[in-house]
Protein backbone atom coordinates (compact mmCIF):
# COMPACT_ATOMS: atom_id res chain seq x y z
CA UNK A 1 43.01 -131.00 33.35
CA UNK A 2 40.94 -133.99 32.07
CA UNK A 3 37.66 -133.46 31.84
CA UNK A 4 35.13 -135.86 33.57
CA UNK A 5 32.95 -138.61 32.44
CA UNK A 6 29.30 -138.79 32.68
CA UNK A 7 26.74 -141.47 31.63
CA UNK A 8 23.07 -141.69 30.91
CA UNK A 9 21.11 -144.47 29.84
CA UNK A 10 19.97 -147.80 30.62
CA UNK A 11 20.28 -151.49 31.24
CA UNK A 12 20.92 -151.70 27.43
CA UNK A 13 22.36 -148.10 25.92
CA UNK A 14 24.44 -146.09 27.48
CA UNK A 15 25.83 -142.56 26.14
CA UNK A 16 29.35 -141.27 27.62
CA UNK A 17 30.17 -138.40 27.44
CA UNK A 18 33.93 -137.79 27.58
CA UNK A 19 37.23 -138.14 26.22
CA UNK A 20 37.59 -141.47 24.23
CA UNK A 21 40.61 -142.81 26.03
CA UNK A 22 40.15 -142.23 29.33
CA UNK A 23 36.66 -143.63 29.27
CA UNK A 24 38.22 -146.58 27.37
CA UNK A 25 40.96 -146.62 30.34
CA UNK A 26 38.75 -146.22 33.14
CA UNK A 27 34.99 -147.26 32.43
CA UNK A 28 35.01 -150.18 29.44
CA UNK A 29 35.60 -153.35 31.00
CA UNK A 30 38.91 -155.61 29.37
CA UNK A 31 36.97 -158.48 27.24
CA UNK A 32 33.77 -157.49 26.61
CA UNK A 33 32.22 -155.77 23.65
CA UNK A 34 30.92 -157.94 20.79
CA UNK A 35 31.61 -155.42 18.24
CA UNK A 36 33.35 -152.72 17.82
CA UNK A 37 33.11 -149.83 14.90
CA UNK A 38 35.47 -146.55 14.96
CA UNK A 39 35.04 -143.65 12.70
CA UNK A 40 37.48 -141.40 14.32
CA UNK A 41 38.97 -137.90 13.51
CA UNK A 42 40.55 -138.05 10.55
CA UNK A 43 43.82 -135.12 10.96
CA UNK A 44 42.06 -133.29 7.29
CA UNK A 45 40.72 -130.38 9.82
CA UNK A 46 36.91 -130.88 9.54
CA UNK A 47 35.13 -128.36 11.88
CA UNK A 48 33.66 -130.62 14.79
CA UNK A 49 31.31 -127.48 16.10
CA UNK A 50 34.41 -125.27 16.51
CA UNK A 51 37.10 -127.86 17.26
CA UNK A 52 39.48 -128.83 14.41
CA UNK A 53 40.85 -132.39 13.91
CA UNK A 54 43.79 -130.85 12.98
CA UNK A 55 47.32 -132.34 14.69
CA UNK A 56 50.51 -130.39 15.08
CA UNK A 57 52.13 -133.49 12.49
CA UNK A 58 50.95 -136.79 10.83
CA UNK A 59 53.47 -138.51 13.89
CA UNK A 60 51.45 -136.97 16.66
CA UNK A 61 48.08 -137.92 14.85
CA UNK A 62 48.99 -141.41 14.55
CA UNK A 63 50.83 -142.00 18.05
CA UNK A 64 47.36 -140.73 19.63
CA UNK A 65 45.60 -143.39 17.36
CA UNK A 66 47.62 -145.76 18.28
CA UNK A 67 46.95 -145.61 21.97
CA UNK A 68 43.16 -145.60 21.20
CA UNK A 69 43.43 -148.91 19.00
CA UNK A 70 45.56 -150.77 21.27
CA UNK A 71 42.30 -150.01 24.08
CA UNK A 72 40.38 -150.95 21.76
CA UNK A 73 41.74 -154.23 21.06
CA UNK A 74 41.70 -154.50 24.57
CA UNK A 75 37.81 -154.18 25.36
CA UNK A 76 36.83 -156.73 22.52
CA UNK A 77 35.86 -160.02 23.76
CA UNK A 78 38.33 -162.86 22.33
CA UNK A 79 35.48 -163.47 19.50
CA UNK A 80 34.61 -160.11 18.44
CA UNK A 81 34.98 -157.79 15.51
CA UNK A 82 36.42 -154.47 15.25
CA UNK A 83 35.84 -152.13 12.09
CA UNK A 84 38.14 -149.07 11.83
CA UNK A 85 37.79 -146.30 9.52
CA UNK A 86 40.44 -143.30 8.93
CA UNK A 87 41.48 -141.32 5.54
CA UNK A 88 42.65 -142.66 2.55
CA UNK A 89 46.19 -141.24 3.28
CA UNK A 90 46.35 -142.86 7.36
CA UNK A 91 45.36 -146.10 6.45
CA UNK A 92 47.90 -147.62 5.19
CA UNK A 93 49.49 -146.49 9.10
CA UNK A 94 46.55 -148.18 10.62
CA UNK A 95 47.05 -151.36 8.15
CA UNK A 96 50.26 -152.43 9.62
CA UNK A 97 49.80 -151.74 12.72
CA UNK A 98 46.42 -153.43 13.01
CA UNK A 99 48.46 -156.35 10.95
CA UNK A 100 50.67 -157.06 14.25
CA UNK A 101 47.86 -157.56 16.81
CA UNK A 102 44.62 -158.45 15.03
CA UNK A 103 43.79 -160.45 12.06
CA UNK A 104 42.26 -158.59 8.90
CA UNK A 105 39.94 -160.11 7.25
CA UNK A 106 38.69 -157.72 4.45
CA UNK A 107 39.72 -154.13 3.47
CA UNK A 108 36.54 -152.54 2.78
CA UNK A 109 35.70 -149.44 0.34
CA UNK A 110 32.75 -147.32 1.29
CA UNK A 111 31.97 -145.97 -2.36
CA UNK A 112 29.56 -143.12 -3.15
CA UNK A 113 29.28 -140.80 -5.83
CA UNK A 114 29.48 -136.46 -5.23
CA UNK A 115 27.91 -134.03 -7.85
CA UNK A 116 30.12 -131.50 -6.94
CA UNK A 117 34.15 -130.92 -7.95
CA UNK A 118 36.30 -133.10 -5.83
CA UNK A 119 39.82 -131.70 -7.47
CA UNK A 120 40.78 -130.15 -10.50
CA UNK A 121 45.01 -130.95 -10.24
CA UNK A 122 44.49 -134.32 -9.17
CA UNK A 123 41.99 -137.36 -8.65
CA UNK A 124 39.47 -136.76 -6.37
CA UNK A 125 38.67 -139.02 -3.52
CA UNK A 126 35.44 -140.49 -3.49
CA UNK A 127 35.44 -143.40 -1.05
CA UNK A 128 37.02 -143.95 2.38
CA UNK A 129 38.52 -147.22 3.59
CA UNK A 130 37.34 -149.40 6.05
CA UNK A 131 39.40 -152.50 7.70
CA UNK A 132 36.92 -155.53 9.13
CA UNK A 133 38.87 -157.51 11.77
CA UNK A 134 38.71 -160.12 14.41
CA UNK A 135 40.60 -161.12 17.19
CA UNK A 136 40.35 -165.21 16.12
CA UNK A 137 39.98 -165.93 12.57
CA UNK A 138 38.83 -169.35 13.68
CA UNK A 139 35.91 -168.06 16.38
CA UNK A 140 34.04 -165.01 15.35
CA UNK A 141 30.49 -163.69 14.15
CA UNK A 142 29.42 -162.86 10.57
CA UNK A 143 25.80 -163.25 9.41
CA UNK A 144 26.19 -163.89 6.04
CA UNK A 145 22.04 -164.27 5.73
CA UNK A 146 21.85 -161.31 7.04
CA UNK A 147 23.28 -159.20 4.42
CA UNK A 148 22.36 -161.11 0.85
CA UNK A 149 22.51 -158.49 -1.50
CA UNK A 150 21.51 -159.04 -5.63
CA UNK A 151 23.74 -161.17 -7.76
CA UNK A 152 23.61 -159.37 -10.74
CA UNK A 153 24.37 -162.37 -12.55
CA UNK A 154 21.55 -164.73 -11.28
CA UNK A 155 18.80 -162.54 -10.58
CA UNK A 156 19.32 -160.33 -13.98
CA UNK A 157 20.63 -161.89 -16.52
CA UNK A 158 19.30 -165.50 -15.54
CA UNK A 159 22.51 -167.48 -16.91
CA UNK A 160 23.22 -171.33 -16.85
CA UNK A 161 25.79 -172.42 -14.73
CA UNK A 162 27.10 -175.26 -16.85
CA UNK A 163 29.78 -176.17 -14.85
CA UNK A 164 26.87 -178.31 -12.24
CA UNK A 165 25.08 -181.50 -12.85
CA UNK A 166 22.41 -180.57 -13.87
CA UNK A 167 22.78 -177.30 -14.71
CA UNK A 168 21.50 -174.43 -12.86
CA UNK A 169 20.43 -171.06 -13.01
CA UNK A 170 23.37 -168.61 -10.83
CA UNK A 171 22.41 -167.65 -7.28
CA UNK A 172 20.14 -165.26 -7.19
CA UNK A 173 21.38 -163.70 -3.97
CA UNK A 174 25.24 -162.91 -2.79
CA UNK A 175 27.15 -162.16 0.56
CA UNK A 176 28.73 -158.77 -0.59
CA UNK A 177 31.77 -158.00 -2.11
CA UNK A 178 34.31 -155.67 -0.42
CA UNK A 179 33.45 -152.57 -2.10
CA UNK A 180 29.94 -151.09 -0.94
CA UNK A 181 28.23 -148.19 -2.59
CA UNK A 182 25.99 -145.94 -0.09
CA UNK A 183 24.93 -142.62 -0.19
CA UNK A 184 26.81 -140.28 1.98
CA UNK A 185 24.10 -138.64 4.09
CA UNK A 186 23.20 -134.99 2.62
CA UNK A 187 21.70 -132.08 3.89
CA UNK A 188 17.55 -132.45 3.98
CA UNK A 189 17.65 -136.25 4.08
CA UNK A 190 15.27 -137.81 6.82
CA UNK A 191 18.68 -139.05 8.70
CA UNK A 192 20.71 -135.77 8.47
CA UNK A 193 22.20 -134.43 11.96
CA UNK A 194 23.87 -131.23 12.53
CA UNK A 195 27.53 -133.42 11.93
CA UNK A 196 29.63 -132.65 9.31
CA UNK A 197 31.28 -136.41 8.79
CA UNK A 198 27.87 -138.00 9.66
CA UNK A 199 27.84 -141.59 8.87
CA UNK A 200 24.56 -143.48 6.78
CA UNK A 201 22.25 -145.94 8.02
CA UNK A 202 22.52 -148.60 6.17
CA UNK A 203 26.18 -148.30 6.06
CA UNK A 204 26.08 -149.20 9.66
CA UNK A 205 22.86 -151.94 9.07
CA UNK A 206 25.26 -153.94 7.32
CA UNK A 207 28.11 -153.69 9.56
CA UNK A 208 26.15 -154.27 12.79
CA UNK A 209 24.09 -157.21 11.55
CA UNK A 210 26.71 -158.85 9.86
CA UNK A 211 29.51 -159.43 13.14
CA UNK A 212 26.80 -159.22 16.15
CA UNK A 213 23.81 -160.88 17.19
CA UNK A 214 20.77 -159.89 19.27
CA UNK A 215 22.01 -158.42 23.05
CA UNK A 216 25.62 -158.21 22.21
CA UNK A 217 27.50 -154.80 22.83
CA UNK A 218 28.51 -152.78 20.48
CA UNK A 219 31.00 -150.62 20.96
CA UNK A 220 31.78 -146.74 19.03
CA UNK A 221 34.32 -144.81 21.08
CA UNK A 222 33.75 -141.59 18.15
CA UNK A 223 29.93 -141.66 18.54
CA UNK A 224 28.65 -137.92 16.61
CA UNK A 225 25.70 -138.22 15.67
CA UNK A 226 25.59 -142.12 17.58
CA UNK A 227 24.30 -143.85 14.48
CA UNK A 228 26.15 -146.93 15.59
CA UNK A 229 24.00 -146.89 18.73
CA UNK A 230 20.78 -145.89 17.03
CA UNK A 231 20.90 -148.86 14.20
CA UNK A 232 22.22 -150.88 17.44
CA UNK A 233 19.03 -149.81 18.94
CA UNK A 234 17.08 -150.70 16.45
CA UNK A 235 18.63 -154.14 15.35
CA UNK A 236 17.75 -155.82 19.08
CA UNK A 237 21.75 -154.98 20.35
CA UNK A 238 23.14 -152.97 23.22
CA UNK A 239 24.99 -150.10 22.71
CA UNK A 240 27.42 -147.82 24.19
CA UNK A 241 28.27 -144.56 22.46
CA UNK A 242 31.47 -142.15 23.48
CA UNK A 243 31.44 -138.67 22.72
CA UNK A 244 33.49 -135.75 24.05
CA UNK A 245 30.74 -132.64 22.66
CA UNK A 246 27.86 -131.55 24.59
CA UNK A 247 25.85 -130.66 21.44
CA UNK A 248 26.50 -134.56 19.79
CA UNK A 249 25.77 -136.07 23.04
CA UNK A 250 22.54 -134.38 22.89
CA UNK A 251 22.12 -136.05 19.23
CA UNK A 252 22.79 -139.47 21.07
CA UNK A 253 20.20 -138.94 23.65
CA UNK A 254 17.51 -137.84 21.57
CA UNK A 255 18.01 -140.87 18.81
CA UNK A 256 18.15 -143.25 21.87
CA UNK A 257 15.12 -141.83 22.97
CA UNK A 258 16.77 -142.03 26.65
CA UNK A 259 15.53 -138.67 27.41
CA UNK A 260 13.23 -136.04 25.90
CA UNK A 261 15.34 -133.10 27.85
CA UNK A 262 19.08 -132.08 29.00
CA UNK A 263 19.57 -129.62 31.61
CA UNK A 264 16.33 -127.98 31.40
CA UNK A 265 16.61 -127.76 27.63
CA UNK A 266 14.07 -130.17 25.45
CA UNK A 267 16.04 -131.93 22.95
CA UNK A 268 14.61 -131.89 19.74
CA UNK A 269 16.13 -132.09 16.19
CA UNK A 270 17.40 -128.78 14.95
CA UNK A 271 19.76 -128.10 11.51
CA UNK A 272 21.25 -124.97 12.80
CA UNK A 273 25.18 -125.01 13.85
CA UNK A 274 26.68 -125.42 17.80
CA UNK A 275 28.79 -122.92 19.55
CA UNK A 276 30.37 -122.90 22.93
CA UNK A 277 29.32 -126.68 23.84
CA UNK A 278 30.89 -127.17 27.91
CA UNK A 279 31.11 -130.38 29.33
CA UNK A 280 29.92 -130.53 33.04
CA UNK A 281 31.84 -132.45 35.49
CA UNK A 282 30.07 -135.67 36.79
CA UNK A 283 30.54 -138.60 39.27
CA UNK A 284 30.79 -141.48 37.18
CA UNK A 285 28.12 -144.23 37.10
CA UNK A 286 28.59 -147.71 37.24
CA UNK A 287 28.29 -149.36 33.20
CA UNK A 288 25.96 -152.28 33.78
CA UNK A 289 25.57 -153.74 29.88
CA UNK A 290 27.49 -156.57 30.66
């Protein structure tokens, strides 16, 4: 039995709660989001507050991405950007098949460093992969002002760039490369939800002001703790968030500041863990972002 949809929010956020692809399939208009950024279940059997992203097989895992990415591709507007994250060992899966229907224009590495022991019989993985692309290579957004970081080179070391007439010192400032170093978020930091595959910040910063400008849509059908909607939020975009749990919609609606109670309960921000989240069923609003 599916389980129904329900939306709060406003003119500019909106947070669904349901199952990904049949709010995709029935609620997302064809054509319209700006941007689009998907950090999905990744099949390694993380504990989403007692449910398992665990498939029966890898086949089964990837035919149900599959039918996620192709709606996906179908709700971005002919100029807009989609970023897709999944596990080191699925990507290569979601690299070909992304290669058929979209062009890629970078394969990202979100790097960050772990004090603790990763593996002891093999190499450890300490970065998960991120694709960056567009539906026209020849019509889409990317801020490169936006997201300058340091150039080592120019800003540190001050060195002559011969090669110019006259010479000059190297640029002090760079569009980044395609392997960004963030801090996963930790326990006790200011930005820590109750999530256990909760996404940073400025991870999303540079994502969202890079390939969107001020009132576009952006898109994340795997919200959690809905820090694509809350940087969306806070960057001057629209949002809409997706999420299937009770507990991480209540994450979403307390970030977005779209309500200061659910069902009689105040929502408030609590590191304690979730049982027993139930969905209640819902008519389903008209989605008025666009």
């Amino acid at each position: 039995m599916k389980r129904e949809i329900e939306i709060t929010g406003n003119e500019n956020h909106q947070v669904i709660q349901g199952d990904s692809m049949d709010v995709l399939t029935r609620v997302i208009p064809d054509n319209a989001i700006h941007l689009i950024f998907v950090d999905p279940p990744y099949n390694i059997g993380k504990n989403f507050n007692g449910m398992k992203d665990k498939w029966a097989n890898d086949d089964e895992y990837l035919n149900w991405c599959y039918q996620w990415i192709e709606l996906c591709i179908r709700k971005l507007r002919p100029d807009g950007s989609l970023y897709i994250m999944t596990s080191t060992q699925y990507m290569p899966y979601f690299d070909i098949f992304l290669q058929k229907r979209l062009n890629i224009l970078s394969r990202l590495v979100w790097y960050y460093d772990s004090s603790g022991v990763q593996a002891k019989k093999y190499y450890g993985s300490m970065y998960e992969p991120i694709l960056f692309c567009v539906k026209d290579a020849n019509n889409y957004t990317f801020n490169a002002q936006d997201i300058l970081v340091t150039a080592k080179t120019g800003a540190q070391r001050r060195l002559i760039d011969y090669r110019k007439n006259p010479p000059q010192v190297y640029n002090s400032q760079k569009v980044p490369g395609n392997v960004w170093e963030f801090a996963r978020v930790r326990y006790r930091m200011d930005e820590y939800e109750n999530h256990p595959t909760q996404k940073p910040i400025a991870l999303l910063e540079r994502i969202i002001k890079a390939s969107s400008n001020a009132g576009d849509v952006v898109l994340d059908p795997f919200s959690g703790t809905f820090t694509t909607s809350f940087v969306a939020q806070q960057l001057g975009r629209k949002s809409i968030g997706i999420e299937l749990q009770e507990e991480y919609v209540k994450i979403g609606l307390r970030r977005l500041q779209l309500t200061d109670a659910y069902k009689g309960e105040k929502l408030q921000k609590a590191i304690r863990s979730f049982e027993n989240a139930k969905v209640q069923n819902q008519y389903i609003p008209t989605l008025n972002l666009f």
